[in-house]
Protein backbone atom coordinates (compact mmCIF):
# COMPACT_ATOMS: atom_id res chain seq x y z
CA UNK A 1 7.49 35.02 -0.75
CA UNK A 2 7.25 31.07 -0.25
CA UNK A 3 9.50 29.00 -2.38
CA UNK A 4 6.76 27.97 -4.22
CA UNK A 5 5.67 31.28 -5.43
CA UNK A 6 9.27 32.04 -6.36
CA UNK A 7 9.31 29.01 -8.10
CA UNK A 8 6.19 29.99 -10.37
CA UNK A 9 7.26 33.46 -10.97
CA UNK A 10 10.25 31.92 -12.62
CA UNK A 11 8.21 29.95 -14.61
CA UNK A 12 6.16 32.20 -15.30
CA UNK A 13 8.39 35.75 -15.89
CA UNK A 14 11.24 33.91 -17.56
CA UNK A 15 11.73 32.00 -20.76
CA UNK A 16 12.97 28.39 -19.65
CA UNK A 17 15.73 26.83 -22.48
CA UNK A 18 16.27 23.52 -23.54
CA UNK A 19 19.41 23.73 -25.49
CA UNK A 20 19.23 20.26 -27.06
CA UNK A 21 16.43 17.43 -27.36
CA UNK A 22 17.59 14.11 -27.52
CA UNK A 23 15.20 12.09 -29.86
CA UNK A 24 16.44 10.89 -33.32
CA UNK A 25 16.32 12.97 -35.94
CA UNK A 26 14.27 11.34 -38.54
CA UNK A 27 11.49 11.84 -40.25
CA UNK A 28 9.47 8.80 -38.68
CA UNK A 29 9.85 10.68 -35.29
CA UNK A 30 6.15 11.82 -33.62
CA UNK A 31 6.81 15.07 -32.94
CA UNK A 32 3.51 15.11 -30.98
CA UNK A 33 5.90 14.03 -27.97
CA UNK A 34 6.98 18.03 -27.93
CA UNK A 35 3.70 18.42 -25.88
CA UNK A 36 6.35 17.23 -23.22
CA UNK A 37 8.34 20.11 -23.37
CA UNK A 38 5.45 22.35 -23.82
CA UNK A 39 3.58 20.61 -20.63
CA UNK A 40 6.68 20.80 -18.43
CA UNK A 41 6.75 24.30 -18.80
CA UNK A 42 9.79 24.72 -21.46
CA UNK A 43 9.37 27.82 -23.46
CA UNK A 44 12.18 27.18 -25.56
CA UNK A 45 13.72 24.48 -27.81
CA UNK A 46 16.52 23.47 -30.07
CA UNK A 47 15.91 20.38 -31.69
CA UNK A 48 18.48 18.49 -33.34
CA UNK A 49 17.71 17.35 -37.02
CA UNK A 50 21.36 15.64 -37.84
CA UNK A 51 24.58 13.96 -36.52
CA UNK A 52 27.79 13.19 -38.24
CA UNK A 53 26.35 9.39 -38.32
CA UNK A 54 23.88 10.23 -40.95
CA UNK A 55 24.19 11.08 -44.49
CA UNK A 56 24.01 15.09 -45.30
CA UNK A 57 20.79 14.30 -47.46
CA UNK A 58 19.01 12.59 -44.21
CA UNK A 59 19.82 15.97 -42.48
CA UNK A 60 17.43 18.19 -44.90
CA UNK A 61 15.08 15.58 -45.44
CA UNK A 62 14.58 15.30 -41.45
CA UNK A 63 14.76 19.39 -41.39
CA UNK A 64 12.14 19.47 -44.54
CA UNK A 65 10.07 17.43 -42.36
CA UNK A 66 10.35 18.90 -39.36
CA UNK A 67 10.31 22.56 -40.57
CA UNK A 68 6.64 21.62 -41.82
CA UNK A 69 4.87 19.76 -39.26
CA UNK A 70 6.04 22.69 -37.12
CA UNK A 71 4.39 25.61 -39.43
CA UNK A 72 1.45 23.49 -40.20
CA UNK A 73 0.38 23.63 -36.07
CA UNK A 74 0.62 27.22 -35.36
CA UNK A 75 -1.31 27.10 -32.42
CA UNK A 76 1.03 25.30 -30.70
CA UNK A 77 4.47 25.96 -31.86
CA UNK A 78 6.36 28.74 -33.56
CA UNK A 79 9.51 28.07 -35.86
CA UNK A 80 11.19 31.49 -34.56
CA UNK A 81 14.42 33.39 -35.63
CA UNK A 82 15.00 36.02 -32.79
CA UNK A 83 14.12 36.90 -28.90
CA UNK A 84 11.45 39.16 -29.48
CA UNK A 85 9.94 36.05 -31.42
CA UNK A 86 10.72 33.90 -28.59
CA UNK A 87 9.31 35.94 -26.23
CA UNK A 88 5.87 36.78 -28.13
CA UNK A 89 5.64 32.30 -28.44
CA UNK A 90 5.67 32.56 -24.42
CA UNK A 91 3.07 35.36 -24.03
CA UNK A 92 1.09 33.11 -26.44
CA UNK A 93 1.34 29.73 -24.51
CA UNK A 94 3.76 28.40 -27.37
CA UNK A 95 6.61 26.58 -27.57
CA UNK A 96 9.16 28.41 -29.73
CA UNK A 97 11.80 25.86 -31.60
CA UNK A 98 15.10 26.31 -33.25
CA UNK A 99 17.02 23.73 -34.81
CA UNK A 100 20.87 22.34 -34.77
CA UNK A 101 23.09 20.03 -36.02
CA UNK A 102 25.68 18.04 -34.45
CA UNK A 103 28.55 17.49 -36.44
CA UNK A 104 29.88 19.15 -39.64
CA UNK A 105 29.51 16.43 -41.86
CA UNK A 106 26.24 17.89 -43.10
CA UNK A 107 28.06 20.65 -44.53
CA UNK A 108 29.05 18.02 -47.43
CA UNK A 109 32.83 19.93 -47.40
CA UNK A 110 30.95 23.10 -48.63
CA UNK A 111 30.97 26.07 -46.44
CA UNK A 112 27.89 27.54 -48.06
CA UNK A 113 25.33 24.92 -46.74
CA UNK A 114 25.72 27.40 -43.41
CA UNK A 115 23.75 29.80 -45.04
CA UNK A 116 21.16 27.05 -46.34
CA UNK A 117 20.79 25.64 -42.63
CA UNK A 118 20.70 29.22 -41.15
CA UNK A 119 17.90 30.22 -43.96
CA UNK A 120 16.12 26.49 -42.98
CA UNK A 121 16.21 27.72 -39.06
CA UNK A 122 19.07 26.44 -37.75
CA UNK A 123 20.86 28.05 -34.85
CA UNK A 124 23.33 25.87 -33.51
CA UNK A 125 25.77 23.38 -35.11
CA UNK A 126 28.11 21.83 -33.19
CA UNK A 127 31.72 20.96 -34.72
CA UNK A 128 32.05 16.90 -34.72
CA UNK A 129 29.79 14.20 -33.11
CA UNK A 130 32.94 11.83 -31.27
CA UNK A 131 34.34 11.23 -34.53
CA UNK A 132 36.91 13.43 -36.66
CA UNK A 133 35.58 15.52 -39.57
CA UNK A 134 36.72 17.96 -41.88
CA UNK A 135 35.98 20.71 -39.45
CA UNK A 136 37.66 18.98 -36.25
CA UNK A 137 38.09 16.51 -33.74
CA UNK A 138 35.54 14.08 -32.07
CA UNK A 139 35.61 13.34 -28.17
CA UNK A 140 35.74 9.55 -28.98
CA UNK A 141 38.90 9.79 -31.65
CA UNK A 142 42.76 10.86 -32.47
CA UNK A 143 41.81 14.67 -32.01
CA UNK A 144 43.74 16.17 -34.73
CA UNK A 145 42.53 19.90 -34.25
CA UNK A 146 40.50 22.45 -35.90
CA UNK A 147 41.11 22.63 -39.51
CA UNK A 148 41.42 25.05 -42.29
CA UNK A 149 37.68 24.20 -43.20
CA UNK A 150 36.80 24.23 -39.78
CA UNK A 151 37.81 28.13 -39.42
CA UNK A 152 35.81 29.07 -42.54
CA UNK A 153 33.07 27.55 -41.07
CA UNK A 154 33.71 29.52 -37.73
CA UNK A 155 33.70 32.75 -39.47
CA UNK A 156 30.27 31.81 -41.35
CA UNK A 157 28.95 31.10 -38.45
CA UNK A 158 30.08 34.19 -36.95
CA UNK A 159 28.73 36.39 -40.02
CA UNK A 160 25.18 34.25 -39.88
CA UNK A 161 24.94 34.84 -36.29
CA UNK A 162 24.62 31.56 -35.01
CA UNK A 163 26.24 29.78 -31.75
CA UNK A 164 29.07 27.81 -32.31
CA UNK A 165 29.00 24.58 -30.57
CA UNK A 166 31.49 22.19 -29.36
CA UNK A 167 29.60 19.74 -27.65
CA UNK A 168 30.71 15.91 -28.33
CA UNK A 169 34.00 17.91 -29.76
CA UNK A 170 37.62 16.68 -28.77
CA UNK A 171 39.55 18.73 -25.96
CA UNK A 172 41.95 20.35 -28.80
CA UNK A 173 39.40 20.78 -31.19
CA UNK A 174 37.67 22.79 -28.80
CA UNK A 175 40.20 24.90 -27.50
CA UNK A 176 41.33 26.04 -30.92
CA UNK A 177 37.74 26.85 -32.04
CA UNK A 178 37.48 28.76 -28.65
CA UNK A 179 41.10 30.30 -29.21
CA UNK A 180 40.13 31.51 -33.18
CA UNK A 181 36.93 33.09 -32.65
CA UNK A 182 36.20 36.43 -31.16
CA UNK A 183 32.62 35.30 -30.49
CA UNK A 184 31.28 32.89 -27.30
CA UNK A 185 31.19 29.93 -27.95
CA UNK A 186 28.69 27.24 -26.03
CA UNK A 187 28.59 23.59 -24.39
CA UNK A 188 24.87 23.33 -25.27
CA UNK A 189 24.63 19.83 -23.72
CA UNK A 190 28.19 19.08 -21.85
CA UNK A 191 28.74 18.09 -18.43
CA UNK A 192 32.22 18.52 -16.02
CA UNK A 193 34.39 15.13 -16.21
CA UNK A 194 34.97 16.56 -12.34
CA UNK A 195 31.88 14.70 -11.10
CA UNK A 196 31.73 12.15 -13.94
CA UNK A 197 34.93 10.99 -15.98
CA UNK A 198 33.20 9.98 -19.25
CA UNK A 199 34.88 10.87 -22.25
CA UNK A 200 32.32 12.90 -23.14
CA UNK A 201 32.27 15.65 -20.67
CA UNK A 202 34.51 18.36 -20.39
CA UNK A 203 37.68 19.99 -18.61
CA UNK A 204 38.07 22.37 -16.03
CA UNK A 205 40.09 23.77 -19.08
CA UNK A 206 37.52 23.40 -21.20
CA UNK A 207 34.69 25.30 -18.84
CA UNK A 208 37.05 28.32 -18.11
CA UNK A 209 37.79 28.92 -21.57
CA UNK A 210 34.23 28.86 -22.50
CA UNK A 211 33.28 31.38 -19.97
CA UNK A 212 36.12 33.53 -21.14
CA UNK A 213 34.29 33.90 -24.47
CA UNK A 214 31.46 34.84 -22.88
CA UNK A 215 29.78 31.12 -23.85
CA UNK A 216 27.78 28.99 -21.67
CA UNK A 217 27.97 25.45 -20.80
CA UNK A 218 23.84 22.92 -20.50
CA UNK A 219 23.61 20.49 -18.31
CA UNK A 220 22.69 17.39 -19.91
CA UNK A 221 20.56 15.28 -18.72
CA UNK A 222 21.96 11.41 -19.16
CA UNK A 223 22.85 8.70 -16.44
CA UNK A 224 26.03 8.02 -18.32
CA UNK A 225 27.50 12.01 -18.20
CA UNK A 226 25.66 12.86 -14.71
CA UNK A 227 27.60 9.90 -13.21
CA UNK A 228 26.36 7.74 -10.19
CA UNK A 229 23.60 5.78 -12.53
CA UNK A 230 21.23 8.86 -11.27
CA UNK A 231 19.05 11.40 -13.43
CA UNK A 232 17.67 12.63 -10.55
CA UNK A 233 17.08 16.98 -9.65
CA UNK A 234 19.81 17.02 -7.51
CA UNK A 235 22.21 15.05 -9.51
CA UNK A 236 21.28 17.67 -12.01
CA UNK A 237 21.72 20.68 -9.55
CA UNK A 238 25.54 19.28 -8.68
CA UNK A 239 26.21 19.06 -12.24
CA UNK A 240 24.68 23.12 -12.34
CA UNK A 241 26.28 23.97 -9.05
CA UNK A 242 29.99 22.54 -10.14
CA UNK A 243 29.69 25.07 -13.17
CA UNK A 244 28.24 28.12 -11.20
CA UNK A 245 31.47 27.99 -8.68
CA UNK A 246 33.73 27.29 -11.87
CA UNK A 247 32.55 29.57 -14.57
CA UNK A 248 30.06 31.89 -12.74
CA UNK A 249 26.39 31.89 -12.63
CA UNK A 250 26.08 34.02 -16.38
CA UNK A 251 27.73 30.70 -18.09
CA UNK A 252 25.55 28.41 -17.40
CA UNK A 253 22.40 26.25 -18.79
CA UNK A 254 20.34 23.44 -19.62
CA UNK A 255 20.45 21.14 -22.50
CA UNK A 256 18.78 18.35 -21.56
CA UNK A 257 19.27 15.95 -24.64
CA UNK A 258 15.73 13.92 -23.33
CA UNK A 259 14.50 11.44 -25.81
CA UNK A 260 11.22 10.04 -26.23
CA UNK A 261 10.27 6.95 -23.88
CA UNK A 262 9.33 5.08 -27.04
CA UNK A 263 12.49 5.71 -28.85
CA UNK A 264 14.96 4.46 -25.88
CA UNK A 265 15.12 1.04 -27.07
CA UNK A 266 16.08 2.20 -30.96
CA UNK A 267 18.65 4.61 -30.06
CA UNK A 268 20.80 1.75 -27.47
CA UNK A 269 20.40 -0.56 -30.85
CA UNK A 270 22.32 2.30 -32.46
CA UNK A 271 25.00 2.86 -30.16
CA UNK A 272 25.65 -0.78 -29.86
CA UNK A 273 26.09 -1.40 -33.58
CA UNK A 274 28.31 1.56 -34.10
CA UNK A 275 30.69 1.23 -31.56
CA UNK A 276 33.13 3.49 -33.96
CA UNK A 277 30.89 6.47 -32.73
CA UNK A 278 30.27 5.20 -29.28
CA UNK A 279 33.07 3.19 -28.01
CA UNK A 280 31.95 0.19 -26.05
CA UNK A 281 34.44 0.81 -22.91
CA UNK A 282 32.50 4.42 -22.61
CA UNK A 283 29.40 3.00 -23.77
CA UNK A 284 29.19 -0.14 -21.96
CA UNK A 285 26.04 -2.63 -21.81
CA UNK A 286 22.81 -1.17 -19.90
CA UNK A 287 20.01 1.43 -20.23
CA UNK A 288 20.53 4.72 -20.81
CA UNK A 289 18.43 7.01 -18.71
CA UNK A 290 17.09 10.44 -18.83
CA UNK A 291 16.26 13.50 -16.74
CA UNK A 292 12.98 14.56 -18.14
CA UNK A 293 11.60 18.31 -18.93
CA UNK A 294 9.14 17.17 -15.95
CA UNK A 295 11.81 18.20 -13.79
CA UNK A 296 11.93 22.05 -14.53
CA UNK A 297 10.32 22.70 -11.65
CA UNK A 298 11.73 20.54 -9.39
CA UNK A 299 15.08 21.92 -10.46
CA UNK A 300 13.95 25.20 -9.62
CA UNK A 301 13.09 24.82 -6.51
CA UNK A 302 16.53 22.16 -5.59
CA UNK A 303 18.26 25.29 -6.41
CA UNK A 304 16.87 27.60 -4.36
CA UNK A 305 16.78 25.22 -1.60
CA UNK A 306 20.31 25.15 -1.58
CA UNK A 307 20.49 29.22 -1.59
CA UNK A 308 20.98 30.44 -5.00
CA UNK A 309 20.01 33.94 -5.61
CA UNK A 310 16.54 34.18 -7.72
CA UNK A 311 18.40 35.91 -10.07
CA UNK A 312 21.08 33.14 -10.52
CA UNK A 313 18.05 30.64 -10.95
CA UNK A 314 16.70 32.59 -13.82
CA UNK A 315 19.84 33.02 -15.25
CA UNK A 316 20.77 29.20 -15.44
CA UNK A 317 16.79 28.53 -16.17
CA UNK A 318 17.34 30.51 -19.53
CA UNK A 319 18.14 33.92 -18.79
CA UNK A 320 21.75 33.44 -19.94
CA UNK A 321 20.64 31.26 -23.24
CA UNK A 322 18.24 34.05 -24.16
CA UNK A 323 21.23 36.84 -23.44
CA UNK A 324 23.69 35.12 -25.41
CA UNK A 325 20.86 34.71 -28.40
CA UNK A 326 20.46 38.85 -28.16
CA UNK A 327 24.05 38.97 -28.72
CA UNK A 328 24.89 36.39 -31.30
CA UNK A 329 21.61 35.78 -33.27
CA UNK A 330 20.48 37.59 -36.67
């Protein structure tokens, strides 16, 4: 079989994951831009609707709107809550979406907004965005640990079936959360500081205890976490290969974190005049770039260029998201 054939078996046979997007989440957004995803061959999405930035009530207004300009297209896009439905959104030419949340501060100190999100769609919520919150620690502050709240939240979570995140989540934060629960735990959009020492990414620590829980760990997709100013397919595939030799190829994934072309421009304006959540000496002056869901393919076949199994391909593709989602999803 050619490499190009393999390439569109994967495409076509297996669901491809994105385990983040990127754009803001705001009720001004065009979600018409998802025909990116859907044209690049992405199956699956979780899209964020909230950071710790933004009030709780901008959260469900963003997820109100979102949640219906999603049902009202059918055709197009399914608002799913399992695999199977997954799955049956692929055999249909759809793109099936999730949502998540980064940051706990749209829990509003109540552990029963889990339930609300989890009823609204939500699959994902990561524990803090940089800063501290009532759950945790941010990457970007005085990590002070999970907290009391933070572990009823956990077992929520757990009892919801939904992954726990700790993305954008401070090194202690993240090894109690992965220490307290017997459930894996994911990365969804976290890259090794071992090929880019940005705040942001991650441990060796960090990566082995997340594959001990049986979590995964996306690449994301930004010049400032892939290092070397490049968003390139093979800058990605380092990123992927670094984690395959670390973790093994079943912890391993994509979250991409793209934003919209048009919405560049906004979100630098927001980073620059909140240098609390983004501080200038990791966020420094100058673009920030992004792989794009174009590069699916291209990914695919960088990988198997460089001799990973099929199966390892399909794995990293989505076959471990969709796994984990078997496992941890009700």
């Amino acid at each position: 079989m050619s490499l190009d054939d393999k390439v569109q078996s994967i495409l076509k046979s297996e669901v491809v994951w994105d385990a983040h997007s990127g754009f803001m989440p705001d009720p001004a957004a065009d979600l018409n831009n998802l025909r990116i995803w859907r044209d690049a061959g992405v199956d699956y999405l979780s899209i964020d609707v909230g950071f710790d930035l933004l009030p709780w009530e901008k959260t469900v207004a963003t997820l109100a709107y979102f949640r219906h300009w999603i049902l009202a297209r059918p055709a197009d896009y399914a608002l799913v809550s399992s695999t199977d439905e997954i799955l049956a959104a692929k055999a249909q030419g759809k793109l099936a979406v999730t949502f998540d949340i980064e940051g706990m501060n749209a829990l509003n100190g109540r552990v029963e907004m889990v339930e609300f999100y989890h009823r609204l769609g939500v699959r994902q919520m990561l524990f803090a965005y940089n800063r501290n919150n009532l759950a945790g620690g941010g990457c970007h502050d005085e990590d002070t640990g999970l907290t009391a709240f933070g572990r009823q939240v956990i077992d929520e979570m757990n009892r919801l079936g939904m992954f726990v995140d700790v993305t954008h989540t401070g090194y202690r934060t993240t090894m109690d959360v992965m220490e307290y629960t017997d459930r894996p735990v994911i990365f969804s959009h976290s890259n090794p500081k071992a090929l880019c020492a940005h705040g942001r990414n991650i441990t060796d620590d960090q990566i082995k205890a997340c594959s001990r829980t049986g979590g995964i760990i996306g690449v994301v997709g930004l010049n400032r976490f892939l290092g070397e100013g490049r968003t390139d397919s093979e800058r990605l595939a380092d990123h992927v290969e670094y984690l395959i030799d670390l973790a093994g190829p079943r912890h391993v994934g994509i979250g991409l974190d793209y934003a919209f072309p048009v919405e560049v421009e906004g979100i630098e304006d927001i980073i620059s005049s909140n240098p609390h959540f983004w501080p200038k000496n990791e966020y420094p002056e100058g673009k920030t770039t992004y792989s794009t869901p174009g590069q699916t393919k291209e990914l695919i076949e960088v990988l198997l260029r460089r001799g990973h199994s099929e199966r390892t391909v399909r794995d990293v593709m989505g076959g471990n998201f969709m796994r984990l989602a078997r496992e941890i999803w009700k």
